[in-house]
Protein backbone atom coordinates (compact mmCIF):
# COMPACT_ATOMS: atom_id res chain seq x y z
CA UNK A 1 135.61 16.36 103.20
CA UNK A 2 132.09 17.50 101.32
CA UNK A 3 130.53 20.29 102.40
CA UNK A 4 127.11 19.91 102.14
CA UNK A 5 124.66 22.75 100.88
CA UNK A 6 120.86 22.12 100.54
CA UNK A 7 119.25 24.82 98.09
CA UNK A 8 115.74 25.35 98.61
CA UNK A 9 113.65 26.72 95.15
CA UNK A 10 111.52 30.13 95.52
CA UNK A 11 107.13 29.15 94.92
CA UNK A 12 105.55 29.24 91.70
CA UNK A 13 105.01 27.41 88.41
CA UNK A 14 108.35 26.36 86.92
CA UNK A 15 110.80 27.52 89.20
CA UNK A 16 111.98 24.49 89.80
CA UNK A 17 113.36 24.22 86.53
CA UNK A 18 113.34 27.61 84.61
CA UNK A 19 114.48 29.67 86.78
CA UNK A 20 116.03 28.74 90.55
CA UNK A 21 118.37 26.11 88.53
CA UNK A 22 119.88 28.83 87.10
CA UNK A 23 121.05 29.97 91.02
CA UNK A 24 122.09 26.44 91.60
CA UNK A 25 124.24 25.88 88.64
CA UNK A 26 126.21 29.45 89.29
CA UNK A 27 126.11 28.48 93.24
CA UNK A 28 127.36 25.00 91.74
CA UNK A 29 130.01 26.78 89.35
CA UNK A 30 131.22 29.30 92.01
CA UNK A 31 131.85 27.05 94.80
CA UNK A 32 133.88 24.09 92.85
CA UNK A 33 134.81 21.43 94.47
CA UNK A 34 134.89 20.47 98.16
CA UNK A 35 130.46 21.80 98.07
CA UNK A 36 127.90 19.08 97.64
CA UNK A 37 124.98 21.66 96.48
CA UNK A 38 121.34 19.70 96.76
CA UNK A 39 118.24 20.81 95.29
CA UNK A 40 115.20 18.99 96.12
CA UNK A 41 112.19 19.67 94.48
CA UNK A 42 109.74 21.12 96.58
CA UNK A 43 105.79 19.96 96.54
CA UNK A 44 103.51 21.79 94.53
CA UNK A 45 105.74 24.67 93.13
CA UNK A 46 102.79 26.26 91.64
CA UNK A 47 100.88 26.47 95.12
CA UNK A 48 103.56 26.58 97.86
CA UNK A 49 102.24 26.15 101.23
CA UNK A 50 103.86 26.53 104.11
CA UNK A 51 102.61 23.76 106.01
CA UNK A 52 103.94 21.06 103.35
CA UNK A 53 107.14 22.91 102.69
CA UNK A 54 108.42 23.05 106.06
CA UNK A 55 107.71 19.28 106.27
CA UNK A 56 109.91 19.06 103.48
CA UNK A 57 112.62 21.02 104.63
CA UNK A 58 112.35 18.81 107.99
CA UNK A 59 112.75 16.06 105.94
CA UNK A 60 116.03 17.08 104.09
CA UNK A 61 117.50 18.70 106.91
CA UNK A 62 117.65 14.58 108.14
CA UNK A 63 119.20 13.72 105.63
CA UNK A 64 122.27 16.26 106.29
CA UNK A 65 125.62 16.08 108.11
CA UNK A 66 126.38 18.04 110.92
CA UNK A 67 127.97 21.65 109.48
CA UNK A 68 125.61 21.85 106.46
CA UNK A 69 124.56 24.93 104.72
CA UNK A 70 121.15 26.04 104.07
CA UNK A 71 120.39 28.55 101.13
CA UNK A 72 116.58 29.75 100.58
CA UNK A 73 115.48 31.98 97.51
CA UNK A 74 112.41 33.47 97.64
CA UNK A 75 109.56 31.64 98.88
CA UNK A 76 112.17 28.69 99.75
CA UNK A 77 113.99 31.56 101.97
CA UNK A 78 110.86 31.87 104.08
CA UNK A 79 110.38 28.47 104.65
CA UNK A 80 113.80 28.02 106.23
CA UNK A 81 113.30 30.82 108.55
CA UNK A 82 109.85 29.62 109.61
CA UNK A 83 111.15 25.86 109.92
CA UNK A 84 114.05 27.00 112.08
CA UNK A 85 112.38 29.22 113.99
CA UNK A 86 109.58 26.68 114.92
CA UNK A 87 111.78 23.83 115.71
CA UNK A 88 115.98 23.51 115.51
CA UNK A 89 117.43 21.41 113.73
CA UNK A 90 118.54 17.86 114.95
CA UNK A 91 122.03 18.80 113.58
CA UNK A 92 124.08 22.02 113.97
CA UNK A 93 124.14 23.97 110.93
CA UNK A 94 127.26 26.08 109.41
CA UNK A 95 125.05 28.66 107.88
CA UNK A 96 121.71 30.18 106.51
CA UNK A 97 121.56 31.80 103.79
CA UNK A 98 118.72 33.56 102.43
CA UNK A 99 118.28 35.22 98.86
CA UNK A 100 115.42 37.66 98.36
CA UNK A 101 112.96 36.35 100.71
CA UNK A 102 109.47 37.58 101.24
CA UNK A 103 108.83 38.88 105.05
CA UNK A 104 105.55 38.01 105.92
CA UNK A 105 104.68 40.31 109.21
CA UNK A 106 104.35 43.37 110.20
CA UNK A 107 105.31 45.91 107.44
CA UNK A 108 105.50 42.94 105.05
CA UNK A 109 103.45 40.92 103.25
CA UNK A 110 100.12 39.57 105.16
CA UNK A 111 99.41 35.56 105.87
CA UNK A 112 96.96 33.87 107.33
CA UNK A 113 99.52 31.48 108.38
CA UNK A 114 102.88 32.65 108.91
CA UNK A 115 103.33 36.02 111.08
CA UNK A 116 107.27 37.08 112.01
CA UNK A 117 107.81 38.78 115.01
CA UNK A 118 110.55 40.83 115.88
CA UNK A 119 111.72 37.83 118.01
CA UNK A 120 112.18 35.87 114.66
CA UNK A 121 116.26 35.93 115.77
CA UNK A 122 116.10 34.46 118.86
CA UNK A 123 113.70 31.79 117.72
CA UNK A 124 116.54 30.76 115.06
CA UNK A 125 119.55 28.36 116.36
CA UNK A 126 121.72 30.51 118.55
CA UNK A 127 125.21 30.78 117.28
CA UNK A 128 124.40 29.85 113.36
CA UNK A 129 125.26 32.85 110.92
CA UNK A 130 122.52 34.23 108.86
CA UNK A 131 123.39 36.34 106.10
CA UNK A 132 120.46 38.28 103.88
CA UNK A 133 120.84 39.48 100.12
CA UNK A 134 118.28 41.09 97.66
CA UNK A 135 118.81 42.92 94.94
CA UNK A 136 117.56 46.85 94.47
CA UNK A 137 116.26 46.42 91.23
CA UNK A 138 113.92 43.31 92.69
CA UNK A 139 110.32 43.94 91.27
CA UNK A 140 108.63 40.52 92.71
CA UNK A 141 109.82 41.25 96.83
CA UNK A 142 110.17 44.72 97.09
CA UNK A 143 113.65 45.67 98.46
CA UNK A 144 112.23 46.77 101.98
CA UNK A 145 111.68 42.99 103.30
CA UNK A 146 115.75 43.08 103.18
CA UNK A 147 115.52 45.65 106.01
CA UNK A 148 112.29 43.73 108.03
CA UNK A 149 114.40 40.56 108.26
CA UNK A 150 117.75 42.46 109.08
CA UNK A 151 115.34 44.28 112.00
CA UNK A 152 114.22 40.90 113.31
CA UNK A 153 117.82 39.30 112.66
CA UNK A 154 119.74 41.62 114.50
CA UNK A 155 122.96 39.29 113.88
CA UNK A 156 122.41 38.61 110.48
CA UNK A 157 124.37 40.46 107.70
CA UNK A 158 122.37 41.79 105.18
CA UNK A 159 123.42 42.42 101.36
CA UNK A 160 121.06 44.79 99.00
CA UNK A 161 122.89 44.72 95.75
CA UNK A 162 122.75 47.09 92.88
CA UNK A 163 121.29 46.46 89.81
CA UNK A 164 120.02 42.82 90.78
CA UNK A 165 117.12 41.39 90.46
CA UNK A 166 114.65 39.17 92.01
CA UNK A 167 116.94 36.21 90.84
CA UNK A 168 120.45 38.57 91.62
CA UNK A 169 120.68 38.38 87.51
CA UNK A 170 121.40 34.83 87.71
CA UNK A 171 124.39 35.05 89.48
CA UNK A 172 125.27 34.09 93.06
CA UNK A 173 128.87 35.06 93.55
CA UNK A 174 128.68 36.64 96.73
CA UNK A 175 126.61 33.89 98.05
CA UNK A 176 129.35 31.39 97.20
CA UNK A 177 132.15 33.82 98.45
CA UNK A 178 130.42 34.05 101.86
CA UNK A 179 129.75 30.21 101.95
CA UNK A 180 133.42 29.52 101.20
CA UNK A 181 134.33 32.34 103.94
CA UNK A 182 132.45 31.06 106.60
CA UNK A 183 133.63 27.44 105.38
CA UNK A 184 137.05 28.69 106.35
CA UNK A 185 136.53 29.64 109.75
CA UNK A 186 134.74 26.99 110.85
């Protein structure tokens, strides 16, 4: 059977197309066959708000089987923590994944709309792995957020890797690995 993977794009002008499809065709390349990897483009890219993102992710996450996987860069990586935590969904979930994404709270980055707490794990469904990465040499999140979310995710597993960048260099192997790990224990 499929296994069904629903990548969510980072915020800004063309990264829809110039830049996060380069994470979903290695994520696409490194897990082969058996992976059903979806990327829906997300409303107005070049002025993400939260408000109309999470209704999108709602909206997709409908449209999944039970066991899917949900992978966030960036902005995108937000938006499935804030969805989740704000209401589960319908379906259980395999596992999050979230690349590089931008804590907005305390000792992060300030929002008039979105504030995590350091209940943000408990407010995320009980029982689904999370697992974190962001590279060290990231210059559009600084590295730091890694360690906010990891605080307020006690049971997630967090990944800095060297010499990455914001977009892990293009290359999500030990996303896919992880995926494909879990996969096999569930």
């Amino acid at each position: 059977m499929t296994k069904q993977v629903l990548f969510i794009q980072g915020g800004g002008a063309g990264t829809y197309e110039d830049w996060d499809s380069k994470l979903v065709d290695s994520l696409r390349r490194e897990l082969g066959a058996g992976y059903e990897v979806r990327y829906p483009r997300m409303p107005d890219e070049g002025d993400p708000n939260f408000g109309r993102w999470v209704a999108a992710l709602e909206e997709e996450l409908g449209r999944l089987d039970d066991g899917a996987i949900l992978v966030g860069h960036s902005f995108g990586g937000t938006v499935i923590a804030l969805g989740l935590s704000q209401s589960p969904p319908v379906r259980p979930l395999a596992g999050v994944f979230l690349i590089a994404p931008p804590f907005f709270g305390e000792g992060g980055w300030k929002s008039d709309e979105v504030a995590f707490g350091p209940d943000l794990g408990a407010k995320l469904p009980s029982g689904t792995p999370v697992r974190l990465y962001q590279g060290d040499q990231d210059a559009d999140v600084p590295p730091e957020h890694l360690d906010l979310y990891a605080k307020a995710i006690p049971r997630a597993a967090a990944r800095r890797l060297p010499g990455r960048d914001h977009q892990l260099n293009d290359d999500l192997w030990e996303v896919a690995a992880d995926i494909r790990e879990l996969v096999g224990r569930v």
